[in-house]
C-alpha atoms as a PDB file:
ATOM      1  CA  UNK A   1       0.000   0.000   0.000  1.00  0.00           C
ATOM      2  CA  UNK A   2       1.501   2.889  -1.068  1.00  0.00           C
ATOM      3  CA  UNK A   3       1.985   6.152   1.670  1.00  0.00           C
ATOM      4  CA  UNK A   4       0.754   9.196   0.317  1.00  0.00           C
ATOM      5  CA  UNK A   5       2.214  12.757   1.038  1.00  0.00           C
ATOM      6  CA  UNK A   6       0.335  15.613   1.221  1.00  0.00           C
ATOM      7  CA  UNK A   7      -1.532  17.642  -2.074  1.00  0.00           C
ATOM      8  CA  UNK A   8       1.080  19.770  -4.350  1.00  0.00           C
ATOM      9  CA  UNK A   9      -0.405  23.175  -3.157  1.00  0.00           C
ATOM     10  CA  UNK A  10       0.057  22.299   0.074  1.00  0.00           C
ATOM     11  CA  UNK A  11       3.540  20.870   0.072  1.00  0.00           C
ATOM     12  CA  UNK A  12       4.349  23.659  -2.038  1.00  0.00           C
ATOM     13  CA  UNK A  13       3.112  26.072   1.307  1.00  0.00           C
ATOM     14  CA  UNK A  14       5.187  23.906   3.474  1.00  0.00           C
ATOM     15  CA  UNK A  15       8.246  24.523   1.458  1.00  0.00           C
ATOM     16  CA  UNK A  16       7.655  27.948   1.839  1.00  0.00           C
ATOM     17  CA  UNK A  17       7.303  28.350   5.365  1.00  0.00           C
ATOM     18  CA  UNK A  18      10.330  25.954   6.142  1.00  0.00           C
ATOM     19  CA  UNK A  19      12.533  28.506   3.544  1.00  0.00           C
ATOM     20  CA  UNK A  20      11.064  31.287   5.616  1.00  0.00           C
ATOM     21  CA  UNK A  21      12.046  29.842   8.743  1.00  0.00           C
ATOM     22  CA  UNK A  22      16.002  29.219   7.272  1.00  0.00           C
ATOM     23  CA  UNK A  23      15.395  25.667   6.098  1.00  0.00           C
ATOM     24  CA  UNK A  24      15.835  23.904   3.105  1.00  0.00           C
ATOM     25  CA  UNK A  25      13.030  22.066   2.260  1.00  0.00           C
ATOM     26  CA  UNK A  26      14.559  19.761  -0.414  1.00  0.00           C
ATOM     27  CA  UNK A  27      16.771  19.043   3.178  1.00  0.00           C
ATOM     28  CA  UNK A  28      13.789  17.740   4.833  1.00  0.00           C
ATOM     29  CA  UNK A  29      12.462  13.896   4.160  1.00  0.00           C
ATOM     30  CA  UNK A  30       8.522  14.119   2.806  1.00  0.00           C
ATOM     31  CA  UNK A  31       7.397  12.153   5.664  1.00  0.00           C
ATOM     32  CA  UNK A  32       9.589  14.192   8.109  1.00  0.00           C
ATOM     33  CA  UNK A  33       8.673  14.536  12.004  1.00  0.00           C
ATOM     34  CA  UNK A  34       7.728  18.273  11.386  1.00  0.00           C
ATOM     35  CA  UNK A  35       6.635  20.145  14.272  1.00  0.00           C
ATOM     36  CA  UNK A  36       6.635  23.017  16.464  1.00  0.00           C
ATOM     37  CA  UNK A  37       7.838  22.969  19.966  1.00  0.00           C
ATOM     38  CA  UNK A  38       7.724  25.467  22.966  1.00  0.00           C
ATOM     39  CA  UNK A  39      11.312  25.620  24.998  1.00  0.00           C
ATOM     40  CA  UNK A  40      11.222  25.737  29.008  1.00  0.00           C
ATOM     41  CA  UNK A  41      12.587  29.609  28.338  1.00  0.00           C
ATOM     42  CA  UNK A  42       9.190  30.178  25.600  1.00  0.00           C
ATOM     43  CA  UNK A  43      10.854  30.178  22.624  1.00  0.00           C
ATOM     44  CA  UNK A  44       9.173  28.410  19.737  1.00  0.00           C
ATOM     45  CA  UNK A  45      11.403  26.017  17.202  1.00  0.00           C
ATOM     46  CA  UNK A  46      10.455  23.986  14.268  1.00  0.00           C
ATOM     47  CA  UNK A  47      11.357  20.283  15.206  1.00  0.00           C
ATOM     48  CA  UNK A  48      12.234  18.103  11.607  1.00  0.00           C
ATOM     49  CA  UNK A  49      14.794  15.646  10.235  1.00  0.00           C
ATOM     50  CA  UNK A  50      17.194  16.097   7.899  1.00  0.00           C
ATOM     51  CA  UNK A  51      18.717  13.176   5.870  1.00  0.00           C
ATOM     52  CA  UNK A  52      22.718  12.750   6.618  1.00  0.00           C
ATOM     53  CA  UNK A  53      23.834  13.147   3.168  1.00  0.00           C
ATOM     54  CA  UNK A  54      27.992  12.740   1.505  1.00  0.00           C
ATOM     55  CA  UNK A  55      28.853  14.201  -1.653  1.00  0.00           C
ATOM     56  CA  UNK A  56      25.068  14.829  -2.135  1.00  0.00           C
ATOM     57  CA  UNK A  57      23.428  11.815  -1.921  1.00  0.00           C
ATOM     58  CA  UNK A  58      21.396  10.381   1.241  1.00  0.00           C
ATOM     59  CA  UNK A  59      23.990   7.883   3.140  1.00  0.00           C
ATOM     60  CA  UNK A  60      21.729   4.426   4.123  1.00  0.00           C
ATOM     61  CA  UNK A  61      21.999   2.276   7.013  1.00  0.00           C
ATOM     62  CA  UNK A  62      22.436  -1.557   6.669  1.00  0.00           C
ATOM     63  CA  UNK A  63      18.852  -1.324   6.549  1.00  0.00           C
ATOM     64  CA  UNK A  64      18.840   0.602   3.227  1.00  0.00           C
ATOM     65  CA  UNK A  65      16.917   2.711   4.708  1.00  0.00           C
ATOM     66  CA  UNK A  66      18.538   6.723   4.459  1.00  0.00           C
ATOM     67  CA  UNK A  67      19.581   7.961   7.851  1.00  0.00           C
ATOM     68  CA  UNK A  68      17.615  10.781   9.291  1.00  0.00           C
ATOM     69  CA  UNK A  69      19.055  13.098  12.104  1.00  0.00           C
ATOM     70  CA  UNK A  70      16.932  15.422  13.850  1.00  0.00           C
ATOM     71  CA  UNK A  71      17.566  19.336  13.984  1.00  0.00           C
ATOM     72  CA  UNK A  72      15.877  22.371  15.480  1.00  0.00           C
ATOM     73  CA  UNK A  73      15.809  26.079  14.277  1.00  0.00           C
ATOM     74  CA  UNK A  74      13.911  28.966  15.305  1.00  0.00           C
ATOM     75  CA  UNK A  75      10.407  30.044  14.082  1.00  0.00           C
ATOM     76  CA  UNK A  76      10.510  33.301  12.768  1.00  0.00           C
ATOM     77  CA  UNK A  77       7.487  33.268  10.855  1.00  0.00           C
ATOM     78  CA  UNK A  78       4.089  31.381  12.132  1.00  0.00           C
ATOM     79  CA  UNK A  79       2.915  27.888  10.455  1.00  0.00           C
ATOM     80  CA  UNK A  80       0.559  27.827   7.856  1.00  0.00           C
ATOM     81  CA  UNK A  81      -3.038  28.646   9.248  1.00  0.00           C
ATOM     82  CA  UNK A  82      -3.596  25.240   8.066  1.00  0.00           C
ATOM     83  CA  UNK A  83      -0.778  23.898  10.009  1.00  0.00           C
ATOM     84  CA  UNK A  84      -1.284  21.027  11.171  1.00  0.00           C
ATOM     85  CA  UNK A  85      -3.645  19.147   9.266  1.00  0.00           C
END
């Protein structure tokens, strides 16, 4: 069964607000853990993963599966109003 990703327009809106925010979308795995997350302190960050990449290319595990690391950066500019459905 395939697993599908969300419509073009509104990938297309994600991409934008991740660019917005500093990150590159083309960075970020389709079915990424994407969220936003409140620090102790207040501040707001976008939780996602990033694939570990060399010379360009996704490295895999011995599953052959890519390998994902997590990252956080700030959110500047709010989610999409229909963030997160």
């Amino acid at each position: 069964m395939a697993v599908l990703g969300p419509s073009e327009a509104r990938r297309l809106t994600i991409c934008d607000w991740l660019t917005a925010n500093g990150i590159n979308p083309n960075a970020v795995p389709l079915h990424s853990n994407l969220h936003v997350d409140t620090k102790p302190n207040g501040d707001r960050v976008i939780c996602y993963q990033v694939f570990v990449t060399e010379e360009g290319r996704p490295v895999a595990a011995y599953s052959s599966k890519a390998i994902r690391v997590d990252r956080e950066a700030p959110l500047v500019v709010e989610p999409p109003e229909t963030w997160p459905a």
